[in-house]
C-alpha atoms as a PDB file:
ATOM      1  CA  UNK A   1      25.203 -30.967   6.100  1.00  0.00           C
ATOM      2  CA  UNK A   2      22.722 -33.135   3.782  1.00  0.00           C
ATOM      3  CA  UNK A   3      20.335 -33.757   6.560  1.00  0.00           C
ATOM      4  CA  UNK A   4      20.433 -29.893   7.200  1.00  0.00           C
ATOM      5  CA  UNK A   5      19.718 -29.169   3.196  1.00  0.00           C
ATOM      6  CA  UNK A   6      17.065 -31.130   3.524  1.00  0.00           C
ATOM      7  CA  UNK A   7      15.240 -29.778   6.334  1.00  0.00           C
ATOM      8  CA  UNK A   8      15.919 -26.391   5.551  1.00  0.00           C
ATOM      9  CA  UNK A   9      13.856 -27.855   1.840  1.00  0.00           C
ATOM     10  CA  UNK A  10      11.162 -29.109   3.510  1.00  0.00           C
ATOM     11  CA  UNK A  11      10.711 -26.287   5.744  1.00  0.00           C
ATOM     12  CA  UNK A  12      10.592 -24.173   2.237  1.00  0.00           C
ATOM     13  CA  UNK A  13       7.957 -25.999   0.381  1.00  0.00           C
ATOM     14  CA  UNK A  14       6.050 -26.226   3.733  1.00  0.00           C
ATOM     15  CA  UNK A  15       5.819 -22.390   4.198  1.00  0.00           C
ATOM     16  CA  UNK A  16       5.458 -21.665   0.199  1.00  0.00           C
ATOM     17  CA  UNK A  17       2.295 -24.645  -0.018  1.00  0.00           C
ATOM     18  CA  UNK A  18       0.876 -22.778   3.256  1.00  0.00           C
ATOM     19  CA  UNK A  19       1.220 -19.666   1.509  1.00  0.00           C
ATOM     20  CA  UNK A  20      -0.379 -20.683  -1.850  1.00  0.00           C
ATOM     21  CA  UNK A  21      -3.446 -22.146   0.611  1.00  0.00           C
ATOM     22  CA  UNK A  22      -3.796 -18.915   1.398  1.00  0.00           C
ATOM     23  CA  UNK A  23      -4.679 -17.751  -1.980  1.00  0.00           C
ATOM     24  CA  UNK A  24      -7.271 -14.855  -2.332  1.00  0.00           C
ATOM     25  CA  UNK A  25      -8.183 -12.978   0.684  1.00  0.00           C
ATOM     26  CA  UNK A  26     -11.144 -10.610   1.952  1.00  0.00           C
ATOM     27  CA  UNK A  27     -10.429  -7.903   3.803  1.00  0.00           C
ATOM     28  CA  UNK A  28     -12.292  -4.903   4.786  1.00  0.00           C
ATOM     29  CA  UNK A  29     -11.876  -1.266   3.769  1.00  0.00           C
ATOM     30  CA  UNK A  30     -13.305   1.884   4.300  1.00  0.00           C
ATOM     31  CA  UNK A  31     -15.829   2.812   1.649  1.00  0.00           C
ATOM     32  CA  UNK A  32     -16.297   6.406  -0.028  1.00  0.00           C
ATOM     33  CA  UNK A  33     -19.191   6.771   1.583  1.00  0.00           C
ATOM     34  CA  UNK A  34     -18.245   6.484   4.878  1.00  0.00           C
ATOM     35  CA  UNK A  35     -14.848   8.493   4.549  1.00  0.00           C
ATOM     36  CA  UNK A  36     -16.414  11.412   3.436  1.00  0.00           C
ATOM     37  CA  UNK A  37     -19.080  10.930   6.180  1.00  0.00           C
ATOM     38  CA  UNK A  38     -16.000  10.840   8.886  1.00  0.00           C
ATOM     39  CA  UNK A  39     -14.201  13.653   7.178  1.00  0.00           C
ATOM     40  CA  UNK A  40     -16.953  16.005   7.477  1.00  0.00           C
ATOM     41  CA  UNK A  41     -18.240  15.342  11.028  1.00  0.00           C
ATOM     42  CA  UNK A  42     -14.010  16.065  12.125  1.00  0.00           C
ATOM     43  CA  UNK A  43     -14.292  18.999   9.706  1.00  0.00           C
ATOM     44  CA  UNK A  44     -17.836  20.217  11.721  1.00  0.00           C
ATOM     45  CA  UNK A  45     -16.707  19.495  14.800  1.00  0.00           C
ATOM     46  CA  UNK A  46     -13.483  21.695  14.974  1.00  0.00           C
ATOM     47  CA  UNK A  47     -15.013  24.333  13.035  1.00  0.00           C
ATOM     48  CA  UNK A  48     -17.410  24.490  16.164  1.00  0.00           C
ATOM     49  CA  UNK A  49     -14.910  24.768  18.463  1.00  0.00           C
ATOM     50  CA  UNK A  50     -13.296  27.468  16.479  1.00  0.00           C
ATOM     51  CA  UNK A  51     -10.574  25.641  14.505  1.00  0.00           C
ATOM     52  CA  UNK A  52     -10.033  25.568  10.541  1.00  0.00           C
ATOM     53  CA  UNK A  53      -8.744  22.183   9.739  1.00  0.00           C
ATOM     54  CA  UNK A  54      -7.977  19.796   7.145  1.00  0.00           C
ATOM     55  CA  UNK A  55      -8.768  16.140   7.417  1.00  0.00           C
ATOM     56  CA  UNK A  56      -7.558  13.649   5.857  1.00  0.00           C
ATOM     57  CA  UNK A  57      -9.312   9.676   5.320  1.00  0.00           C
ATOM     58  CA  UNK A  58      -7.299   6.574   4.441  1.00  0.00           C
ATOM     59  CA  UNK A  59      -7.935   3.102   3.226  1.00  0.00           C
ATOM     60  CA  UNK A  60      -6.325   0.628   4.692  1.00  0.00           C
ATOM     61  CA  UNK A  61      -3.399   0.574   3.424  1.00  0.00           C
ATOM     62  CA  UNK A  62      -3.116   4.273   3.876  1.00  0.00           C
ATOM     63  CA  UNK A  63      -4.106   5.752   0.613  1.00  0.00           C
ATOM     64  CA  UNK A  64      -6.427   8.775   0.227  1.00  0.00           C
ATOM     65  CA  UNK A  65      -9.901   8.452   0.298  1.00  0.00           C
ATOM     66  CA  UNK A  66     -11.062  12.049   0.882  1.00  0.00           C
ATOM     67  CA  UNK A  67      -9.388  15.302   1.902  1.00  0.00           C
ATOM     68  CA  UNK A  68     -10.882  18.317   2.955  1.00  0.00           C
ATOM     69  CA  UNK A  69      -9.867  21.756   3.763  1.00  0.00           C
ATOM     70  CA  UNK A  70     -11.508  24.110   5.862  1.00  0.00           C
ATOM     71  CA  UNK A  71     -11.887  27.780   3.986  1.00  0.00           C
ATOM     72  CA  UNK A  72      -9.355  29.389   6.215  1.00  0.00           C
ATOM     73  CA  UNK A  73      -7.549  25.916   7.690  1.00  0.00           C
ATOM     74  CA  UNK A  74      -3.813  26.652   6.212  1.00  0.00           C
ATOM     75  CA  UNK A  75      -1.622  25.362   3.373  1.00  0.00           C
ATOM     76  CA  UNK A  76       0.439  22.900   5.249  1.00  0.00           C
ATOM     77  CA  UNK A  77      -2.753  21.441   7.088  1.00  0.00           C
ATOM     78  CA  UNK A  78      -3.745  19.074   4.152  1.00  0.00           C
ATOM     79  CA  UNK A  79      -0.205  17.728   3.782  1.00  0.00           C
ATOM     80  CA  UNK A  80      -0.194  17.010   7.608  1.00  0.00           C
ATOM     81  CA  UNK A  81      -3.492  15.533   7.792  1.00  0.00           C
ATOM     82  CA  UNK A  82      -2.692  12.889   5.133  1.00  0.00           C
ATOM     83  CA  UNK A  83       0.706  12.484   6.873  1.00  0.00           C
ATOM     84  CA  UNK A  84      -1.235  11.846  10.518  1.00  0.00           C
ATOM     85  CA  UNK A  85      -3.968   9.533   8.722  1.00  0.00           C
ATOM     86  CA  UNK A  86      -1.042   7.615   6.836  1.00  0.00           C
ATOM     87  CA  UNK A  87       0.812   6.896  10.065  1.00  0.00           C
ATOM     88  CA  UNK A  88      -2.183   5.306  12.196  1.00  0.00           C
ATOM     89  CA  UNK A  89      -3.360   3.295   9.679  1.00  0.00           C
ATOM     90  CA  UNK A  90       0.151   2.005   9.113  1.00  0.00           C
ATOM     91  CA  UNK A  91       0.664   1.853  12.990  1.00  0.00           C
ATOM     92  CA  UNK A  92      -2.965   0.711  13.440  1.00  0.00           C
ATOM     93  CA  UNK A  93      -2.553   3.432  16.595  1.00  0.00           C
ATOM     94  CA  UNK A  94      -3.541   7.088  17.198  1.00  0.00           C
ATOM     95  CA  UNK A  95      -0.250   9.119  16.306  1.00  0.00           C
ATOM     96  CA  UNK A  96      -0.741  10.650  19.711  1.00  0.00           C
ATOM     97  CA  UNK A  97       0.052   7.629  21.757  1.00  0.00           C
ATOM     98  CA  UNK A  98       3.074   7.215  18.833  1.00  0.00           C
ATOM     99  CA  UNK A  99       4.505  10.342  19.217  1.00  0.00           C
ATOM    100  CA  UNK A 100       3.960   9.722  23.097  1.00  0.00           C
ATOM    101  CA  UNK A 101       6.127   6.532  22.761  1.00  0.00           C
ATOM    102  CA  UNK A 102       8.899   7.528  20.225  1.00  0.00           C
ATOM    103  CA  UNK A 103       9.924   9.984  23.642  1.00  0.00           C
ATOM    104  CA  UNK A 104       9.985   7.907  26.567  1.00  0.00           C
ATOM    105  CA  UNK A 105      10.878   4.950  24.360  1.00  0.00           C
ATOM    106  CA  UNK A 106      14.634   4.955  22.708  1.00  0.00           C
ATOM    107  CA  UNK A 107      13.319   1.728  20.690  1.00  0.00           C
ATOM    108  CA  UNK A 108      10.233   3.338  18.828  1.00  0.00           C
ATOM    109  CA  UNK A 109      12.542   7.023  18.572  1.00  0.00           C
ATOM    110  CA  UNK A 110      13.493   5.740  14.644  1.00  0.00           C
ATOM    111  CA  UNK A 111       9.369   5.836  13.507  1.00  0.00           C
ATOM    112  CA  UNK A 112      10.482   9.712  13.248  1.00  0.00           C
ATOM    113  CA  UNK A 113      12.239   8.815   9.814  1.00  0.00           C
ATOM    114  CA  UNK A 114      10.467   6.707   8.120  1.00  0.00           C
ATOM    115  CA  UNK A 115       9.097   8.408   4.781  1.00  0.00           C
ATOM    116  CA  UNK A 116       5.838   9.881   5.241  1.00  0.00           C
ATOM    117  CA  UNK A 117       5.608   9.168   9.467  1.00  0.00           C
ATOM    118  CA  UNK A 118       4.288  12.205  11.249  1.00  0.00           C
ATOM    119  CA  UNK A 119       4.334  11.887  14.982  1.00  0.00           C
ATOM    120  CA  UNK A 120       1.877  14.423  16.109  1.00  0.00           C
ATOM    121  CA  UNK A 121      -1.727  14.251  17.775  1.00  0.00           C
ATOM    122  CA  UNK A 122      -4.384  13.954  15.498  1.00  0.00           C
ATOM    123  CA  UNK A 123      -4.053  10.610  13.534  1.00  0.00           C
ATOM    124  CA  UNK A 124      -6.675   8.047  14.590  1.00  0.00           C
ATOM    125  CA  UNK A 125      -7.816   4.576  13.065  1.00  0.00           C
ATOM    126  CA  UNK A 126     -10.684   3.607  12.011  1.00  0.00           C
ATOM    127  CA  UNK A 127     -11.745  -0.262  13.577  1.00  0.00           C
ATOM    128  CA  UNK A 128     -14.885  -2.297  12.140  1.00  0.00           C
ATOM    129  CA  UNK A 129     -14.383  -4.380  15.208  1.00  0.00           C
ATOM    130  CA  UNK A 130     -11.325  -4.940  15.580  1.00  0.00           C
ATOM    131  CA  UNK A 131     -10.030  -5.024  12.246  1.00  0.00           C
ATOM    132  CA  UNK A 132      -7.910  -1.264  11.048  1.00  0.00           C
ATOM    133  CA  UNK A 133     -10.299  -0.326   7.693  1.00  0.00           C
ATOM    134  CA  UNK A 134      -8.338   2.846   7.845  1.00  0.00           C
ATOM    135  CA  UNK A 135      -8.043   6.137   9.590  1.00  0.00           C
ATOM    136  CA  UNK A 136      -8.899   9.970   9.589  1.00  0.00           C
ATOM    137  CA  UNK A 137      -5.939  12.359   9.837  1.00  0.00           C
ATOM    138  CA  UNK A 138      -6.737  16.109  11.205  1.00  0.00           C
ATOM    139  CA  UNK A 139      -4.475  18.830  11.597  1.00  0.00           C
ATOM    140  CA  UNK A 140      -4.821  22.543  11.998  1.00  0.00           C
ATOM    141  CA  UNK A 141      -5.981  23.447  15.600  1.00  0.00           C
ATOM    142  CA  UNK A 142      -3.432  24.640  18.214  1.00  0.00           C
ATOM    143  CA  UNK A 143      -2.475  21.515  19.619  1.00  0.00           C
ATOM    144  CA  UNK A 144      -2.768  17.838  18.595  1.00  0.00           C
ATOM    145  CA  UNK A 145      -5.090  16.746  20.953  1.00  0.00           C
ATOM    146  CA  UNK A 146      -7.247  19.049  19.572  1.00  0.00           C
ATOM    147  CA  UNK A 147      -7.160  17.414  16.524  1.00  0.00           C
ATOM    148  CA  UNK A 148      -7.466  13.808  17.795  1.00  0.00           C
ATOM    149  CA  UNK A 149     -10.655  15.149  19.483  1.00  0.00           C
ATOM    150  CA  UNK A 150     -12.152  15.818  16.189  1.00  0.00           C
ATOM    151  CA  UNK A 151     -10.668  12.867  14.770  1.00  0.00           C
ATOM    152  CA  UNK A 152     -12.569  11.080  17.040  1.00  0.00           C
ATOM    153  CA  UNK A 153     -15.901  13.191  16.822  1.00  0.00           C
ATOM    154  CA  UNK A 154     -15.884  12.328  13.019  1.00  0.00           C
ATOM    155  CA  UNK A 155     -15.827   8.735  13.860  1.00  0.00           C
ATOM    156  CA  UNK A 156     -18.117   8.979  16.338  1.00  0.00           C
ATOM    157  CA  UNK A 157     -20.586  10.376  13.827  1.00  0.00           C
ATOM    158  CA  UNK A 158     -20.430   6.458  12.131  1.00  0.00           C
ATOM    159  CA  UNK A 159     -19.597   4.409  15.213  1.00  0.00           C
ATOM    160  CA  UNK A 160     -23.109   2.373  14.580  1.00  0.00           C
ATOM    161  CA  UNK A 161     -21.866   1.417  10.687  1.00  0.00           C
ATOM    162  CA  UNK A 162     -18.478   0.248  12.326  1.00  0.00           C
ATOM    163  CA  UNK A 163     -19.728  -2.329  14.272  1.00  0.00           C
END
């Protein structure tokens, strides 16, 4: 029992001193700059196909960077796009392929209550390589694929200051 106090000690102070070596880190995030850049080429590009929107950027830890609503996009289309750009940056996956998986997949069908998840089409992240900087939530058109396509018109708008 002594020998097994002892390793389970060592074990401790091992993962604590690797974790205090550690120390500061650097991580990238989405600037303002760029969020607003992404939210208004999604915003453009389904108000050219004929669908008010809201959209929704997040940092990446799935805070608000910018929001926008379309003149006639409705009420609960802000909410939703927020909701849709919180999930896939907390996923680090398009809420598509989520909502996709939490049906076929009796494992993933709990992601439906954790607080704030919204499993519909239209939540995308945003990758500076391959590192999740955050994502772009839209939501308002007919269909969610409709609003992943503009999700992903926004970022292709910026895809050369992603690299």
């Amino acid at each position: 029992m002594k020998l097994r106090s002892t390793a389970v000690s060592a074990a401790l102070l091992l993962s604590l001193s690797v974790a205090q070596a550690q120390g500061v880190r650097t991580e990238k995030n989405i600037s303002l700059e760029l969020a607003m850049q992404i939210a208004t080429a999604a915003i453009t590009s389904c108000t050219a196909g004929g669908y008010q929107v809201a959209v929704t950027v997040v940092d990446r830890a799935g805070a608000p960077r910018v929001a926008l609503r379309a003149d006639n996009a409705g009420a609960h289309a802000l909410p939703s796009s927020q909701q849709k750009a919180f999930t896939s940056a907390s996923a680090k996956n398009n809420t598509q392929a989520l909502m996709e998986g939490s049906q076929t997949n009796p494992g993933a069908s709990y992601l439906v209550h954790i607080p704030g998840f919204l499993l519909l089409g239209g939540g995308v992240p945003i990758r500076a390589g391959s590192e999740v900087i955050g994502a772009v939530g839209v939501s308002g058109a007919p269909r969610g694929l409709l609003d992943e396509q503009c999700a992903v018109a926004g970022l292709d708008k910026v895809r050369d200051q992603l690299k």
